[in-house]
PDB file of N, CA and C in Angstrom:
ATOM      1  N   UNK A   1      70.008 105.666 113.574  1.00  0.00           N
ATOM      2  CA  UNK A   1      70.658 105.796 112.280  1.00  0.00           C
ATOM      3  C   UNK A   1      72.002 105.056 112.307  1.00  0.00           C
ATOM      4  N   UNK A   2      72.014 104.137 111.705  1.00  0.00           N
ATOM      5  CA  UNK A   2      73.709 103.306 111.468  1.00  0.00           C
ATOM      6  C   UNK A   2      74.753 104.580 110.606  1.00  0.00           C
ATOM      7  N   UNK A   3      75.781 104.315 111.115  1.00  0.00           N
ATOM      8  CA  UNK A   3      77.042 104.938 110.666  1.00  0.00           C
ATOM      9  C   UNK A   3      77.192 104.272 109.415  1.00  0.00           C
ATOM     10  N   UNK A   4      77.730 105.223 108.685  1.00  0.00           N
ATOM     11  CA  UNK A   4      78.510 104.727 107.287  1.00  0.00           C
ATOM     12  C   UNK A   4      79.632 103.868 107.445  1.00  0.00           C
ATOM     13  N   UNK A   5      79.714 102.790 106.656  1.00  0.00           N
ATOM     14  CA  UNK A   5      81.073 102.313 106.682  1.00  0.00           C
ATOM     15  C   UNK A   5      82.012 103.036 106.249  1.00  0.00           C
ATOM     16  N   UNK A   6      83.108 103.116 106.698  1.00  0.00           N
ATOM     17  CA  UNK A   6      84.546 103.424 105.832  1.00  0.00           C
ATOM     18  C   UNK A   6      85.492 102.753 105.981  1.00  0.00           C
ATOM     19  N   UNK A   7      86.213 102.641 104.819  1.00  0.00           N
ATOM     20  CA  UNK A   7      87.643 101.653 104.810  1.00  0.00           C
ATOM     21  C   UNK A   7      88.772 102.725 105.556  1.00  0.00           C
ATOM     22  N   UNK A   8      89.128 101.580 105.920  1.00  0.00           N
ATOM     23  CA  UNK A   8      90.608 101.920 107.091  1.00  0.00           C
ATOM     24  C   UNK A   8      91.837 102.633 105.924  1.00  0.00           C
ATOM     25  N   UNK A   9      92.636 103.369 106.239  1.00  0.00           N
ATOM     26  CA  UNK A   9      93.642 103.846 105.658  1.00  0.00           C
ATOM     27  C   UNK A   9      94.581 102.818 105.255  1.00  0.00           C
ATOM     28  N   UNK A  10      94.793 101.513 105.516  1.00  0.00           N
ATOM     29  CA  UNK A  10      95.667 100.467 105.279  1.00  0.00           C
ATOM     30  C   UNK A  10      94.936  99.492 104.581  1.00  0.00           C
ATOM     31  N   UNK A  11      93.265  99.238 104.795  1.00  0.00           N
ATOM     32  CA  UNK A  11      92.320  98.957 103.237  1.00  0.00           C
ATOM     33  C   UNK A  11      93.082  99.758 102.438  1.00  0.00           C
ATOM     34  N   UNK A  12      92.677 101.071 102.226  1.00  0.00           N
ATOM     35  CA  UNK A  12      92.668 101.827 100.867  1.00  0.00           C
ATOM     36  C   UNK A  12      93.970 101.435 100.053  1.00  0.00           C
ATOM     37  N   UNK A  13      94.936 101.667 101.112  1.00  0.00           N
ATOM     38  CA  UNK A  13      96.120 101.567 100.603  1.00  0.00           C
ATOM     39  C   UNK A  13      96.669 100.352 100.052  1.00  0.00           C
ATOM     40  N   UNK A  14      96.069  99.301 100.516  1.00  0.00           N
ATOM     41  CA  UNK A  14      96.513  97.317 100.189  1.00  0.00           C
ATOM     42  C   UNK A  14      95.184  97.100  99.085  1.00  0.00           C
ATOM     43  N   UNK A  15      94.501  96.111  99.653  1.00  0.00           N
ATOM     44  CA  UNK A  15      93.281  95.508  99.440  1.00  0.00           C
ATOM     45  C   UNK A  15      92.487  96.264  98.524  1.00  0.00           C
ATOM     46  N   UNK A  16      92.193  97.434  98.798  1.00  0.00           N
ATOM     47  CA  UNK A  16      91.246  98.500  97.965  1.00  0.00           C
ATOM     48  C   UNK A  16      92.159  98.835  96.637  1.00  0.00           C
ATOM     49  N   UNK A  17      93.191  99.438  96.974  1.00  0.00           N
ATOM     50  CA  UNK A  17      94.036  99.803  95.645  1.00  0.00           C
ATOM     51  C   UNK A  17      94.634  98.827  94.977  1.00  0.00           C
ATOM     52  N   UNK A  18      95.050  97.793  95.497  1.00  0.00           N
ATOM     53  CA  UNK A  18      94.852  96.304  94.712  1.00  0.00           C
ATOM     54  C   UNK A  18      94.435  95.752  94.166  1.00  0.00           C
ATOM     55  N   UNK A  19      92.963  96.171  94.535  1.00  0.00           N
ATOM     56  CA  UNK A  19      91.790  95.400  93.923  1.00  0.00           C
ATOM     57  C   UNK A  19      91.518  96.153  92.323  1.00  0.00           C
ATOM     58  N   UNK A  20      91.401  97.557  92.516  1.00  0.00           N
ATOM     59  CA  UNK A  20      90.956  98.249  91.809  1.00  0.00           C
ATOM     60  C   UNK A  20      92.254  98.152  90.444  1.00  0.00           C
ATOM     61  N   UNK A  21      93.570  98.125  90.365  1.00  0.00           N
ATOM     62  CA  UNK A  21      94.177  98.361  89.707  1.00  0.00           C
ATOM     63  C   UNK A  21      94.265  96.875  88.977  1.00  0.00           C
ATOM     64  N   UNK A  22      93.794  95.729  89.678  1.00  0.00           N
ATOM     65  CA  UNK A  22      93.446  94.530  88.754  1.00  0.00           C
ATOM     66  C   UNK A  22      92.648  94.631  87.770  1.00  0.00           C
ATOM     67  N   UNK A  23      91.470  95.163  88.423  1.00  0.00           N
ATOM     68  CA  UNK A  23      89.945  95.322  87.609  1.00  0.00           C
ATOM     69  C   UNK A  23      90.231  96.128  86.545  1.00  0.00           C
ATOM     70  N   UNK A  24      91.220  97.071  87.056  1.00  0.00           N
ATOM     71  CA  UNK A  24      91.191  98.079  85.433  1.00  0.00           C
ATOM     72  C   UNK A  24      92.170  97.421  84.707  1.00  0.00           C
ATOM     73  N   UNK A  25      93.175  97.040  85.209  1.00  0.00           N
ATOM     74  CA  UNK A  25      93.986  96.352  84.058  1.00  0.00           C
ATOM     75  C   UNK A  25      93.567  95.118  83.398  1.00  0.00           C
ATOM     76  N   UNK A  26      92.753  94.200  84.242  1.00  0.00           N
ATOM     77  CA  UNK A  26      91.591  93.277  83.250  1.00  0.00           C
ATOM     78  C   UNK A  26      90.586  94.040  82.346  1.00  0.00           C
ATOM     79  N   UNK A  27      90.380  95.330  82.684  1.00  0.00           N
ATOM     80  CA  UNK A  27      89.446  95.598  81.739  1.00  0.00           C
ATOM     81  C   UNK A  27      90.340  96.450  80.555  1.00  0.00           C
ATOM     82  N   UNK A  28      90.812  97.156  80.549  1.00  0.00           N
ATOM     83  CA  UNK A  28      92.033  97.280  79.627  1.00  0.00           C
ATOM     84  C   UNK A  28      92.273  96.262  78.354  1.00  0.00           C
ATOM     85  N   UNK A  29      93.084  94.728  79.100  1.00  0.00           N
ATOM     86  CA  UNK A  29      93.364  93.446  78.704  1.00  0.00           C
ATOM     87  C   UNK A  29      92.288  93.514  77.758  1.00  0.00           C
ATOM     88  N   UNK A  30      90.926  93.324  78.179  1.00  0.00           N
ATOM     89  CA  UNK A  30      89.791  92.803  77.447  1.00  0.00           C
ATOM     90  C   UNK A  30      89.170  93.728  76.385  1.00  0.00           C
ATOM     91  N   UNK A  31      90.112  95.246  76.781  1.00  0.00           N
ATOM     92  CA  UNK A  31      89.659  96.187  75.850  1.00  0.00           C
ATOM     93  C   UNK A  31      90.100  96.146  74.405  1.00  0.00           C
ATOM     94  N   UNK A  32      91.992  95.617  74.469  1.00  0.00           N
ATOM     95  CA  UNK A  32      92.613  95.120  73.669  1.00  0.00           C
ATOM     96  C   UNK A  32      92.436  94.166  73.026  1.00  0.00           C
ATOM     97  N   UNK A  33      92.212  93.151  73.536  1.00  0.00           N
ATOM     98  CA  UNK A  33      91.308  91.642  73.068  1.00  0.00           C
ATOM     99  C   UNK A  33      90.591  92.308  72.358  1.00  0.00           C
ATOM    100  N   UNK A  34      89.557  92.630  72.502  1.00  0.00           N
ATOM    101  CA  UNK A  34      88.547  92.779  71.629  1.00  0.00           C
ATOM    102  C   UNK A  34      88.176  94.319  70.495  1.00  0.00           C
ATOM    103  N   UNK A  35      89.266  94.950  71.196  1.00  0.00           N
ATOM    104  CA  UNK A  35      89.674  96.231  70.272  1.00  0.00           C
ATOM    105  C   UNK A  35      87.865  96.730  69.924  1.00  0.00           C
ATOM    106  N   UNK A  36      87.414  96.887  70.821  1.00  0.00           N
ATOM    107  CA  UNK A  36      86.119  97.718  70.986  1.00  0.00           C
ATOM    108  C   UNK A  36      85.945  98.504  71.560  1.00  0.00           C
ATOM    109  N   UNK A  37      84.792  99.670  71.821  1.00  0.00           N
ATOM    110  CA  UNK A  37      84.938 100.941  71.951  1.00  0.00           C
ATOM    111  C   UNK A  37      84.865 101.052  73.562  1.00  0.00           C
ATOM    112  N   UNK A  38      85.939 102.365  74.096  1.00  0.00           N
ATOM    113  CA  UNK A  38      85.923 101.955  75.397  1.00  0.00           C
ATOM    114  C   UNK A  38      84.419 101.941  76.058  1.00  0.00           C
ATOM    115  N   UNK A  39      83.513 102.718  75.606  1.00  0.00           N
ATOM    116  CA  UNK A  39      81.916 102.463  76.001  1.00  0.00           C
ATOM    117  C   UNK A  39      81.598 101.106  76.394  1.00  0.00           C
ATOM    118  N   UNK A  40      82.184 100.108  75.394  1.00  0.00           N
ATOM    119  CA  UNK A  40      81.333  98.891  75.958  1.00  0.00           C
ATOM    120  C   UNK A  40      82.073  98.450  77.345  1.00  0.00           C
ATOM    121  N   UNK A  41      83.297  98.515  77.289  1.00  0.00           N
ATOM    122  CA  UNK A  41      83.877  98.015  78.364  1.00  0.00           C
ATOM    123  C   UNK A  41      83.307  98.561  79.753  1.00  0.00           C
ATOM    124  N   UNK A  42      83.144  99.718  79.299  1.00  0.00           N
ATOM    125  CA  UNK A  42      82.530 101.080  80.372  1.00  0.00           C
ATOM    126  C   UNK A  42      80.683 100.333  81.224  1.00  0.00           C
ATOM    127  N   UNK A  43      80.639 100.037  79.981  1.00  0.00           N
ATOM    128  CA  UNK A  43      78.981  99.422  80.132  1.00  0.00           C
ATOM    129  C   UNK A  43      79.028  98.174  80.954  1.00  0.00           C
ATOM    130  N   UNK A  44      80.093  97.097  80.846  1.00  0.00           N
ATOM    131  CA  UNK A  44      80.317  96.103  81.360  1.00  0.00           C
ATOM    132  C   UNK A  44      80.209  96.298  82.719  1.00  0.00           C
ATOM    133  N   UNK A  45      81.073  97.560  83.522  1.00  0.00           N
ATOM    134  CA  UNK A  45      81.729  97.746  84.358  1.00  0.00           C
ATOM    135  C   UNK A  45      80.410  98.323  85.319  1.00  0.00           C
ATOM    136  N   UNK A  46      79.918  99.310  84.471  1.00  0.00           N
ATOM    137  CA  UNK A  46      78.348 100.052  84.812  1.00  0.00           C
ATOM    138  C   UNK A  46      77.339  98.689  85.390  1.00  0.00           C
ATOM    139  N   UNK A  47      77.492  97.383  84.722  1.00  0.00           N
ATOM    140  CA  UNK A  47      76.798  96.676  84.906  1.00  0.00           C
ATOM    141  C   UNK A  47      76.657  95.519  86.106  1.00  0.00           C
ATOM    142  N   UNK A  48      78.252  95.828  86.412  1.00  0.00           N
ATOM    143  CA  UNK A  48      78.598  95.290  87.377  1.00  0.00           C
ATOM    144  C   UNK A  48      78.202  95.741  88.804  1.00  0.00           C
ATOM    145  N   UNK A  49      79.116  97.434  88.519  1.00  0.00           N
ATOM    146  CA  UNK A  49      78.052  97.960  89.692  1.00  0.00           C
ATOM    147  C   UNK A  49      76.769  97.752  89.762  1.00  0.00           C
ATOM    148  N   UNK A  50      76.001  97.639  88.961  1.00  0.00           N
ATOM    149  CA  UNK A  50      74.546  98.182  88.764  1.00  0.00           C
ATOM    150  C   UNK A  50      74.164  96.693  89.932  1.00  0.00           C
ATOM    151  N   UNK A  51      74.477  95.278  89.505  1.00  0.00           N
ATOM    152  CA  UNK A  51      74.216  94.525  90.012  1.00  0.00           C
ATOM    153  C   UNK A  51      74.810  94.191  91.611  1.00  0.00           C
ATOM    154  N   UNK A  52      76.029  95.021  92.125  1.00  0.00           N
ATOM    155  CA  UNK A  52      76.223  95.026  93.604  1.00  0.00           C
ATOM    156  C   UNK A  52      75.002  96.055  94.372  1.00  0.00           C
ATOM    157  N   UNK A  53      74.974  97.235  93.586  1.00  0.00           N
ATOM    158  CA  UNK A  53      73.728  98.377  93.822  1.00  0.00           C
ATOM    159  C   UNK A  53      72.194  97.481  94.083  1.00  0.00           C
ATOM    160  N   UNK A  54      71.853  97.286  93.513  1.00  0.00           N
ATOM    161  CA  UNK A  54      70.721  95.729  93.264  1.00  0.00           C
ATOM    162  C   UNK A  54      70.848  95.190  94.784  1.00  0.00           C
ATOM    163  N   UNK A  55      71.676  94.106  94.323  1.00  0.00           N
ATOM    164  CA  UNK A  55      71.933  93.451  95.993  1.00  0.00           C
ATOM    165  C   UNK A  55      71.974  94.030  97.250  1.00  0.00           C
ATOM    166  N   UNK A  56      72.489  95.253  97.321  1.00  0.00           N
ATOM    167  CA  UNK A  56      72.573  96.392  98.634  1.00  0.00           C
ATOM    168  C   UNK A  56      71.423  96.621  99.164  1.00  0.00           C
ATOM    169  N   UNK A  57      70.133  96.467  97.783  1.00  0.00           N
ATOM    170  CA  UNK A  57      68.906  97.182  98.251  1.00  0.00           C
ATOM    171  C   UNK A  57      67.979  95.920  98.968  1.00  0.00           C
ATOM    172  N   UNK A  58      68.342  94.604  98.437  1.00  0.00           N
ATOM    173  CA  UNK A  58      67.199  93.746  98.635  1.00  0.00           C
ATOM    174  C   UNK A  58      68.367  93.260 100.031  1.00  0.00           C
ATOM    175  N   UNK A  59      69.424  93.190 100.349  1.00  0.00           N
ATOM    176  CA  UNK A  59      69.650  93.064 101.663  1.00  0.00           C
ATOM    177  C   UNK A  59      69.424  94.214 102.692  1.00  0.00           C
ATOM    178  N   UNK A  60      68.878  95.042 102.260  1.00  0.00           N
ATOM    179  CA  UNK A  60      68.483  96.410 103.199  1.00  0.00           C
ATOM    180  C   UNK A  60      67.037  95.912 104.003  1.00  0.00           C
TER     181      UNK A  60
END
């Protein structure tokens, strides 16, 4: 059985929380832009995962 990955405490804290506070403030940005309901943005985001989820399985 392989171990789970986990991010290092200095990921979470740089790189990880970096990352994440871009993505939401681009999605925000684009929420304003387009002054649509936060659902779609939500859906965008859903879709994104959906497609890393996807990839995880066919590299398994």
């Amino acid at each position: 059985m392989t171990e789970e990955w986990k991010p290092t405490t200095d990921q979470i804290n740089g790189v990880i929380s970096s990352t994440f506070e871009f993505i939401k403030d681009e999605a925000n940005d684009l929420l304003q832009e387009l002054q649509c309901p936060t659902d779609y943005i939500a859906g965008i985001l859903k879709s994104i995962a959906s497609d890393f989820e996807s990839n995880e399985k066919k590299d398994a």
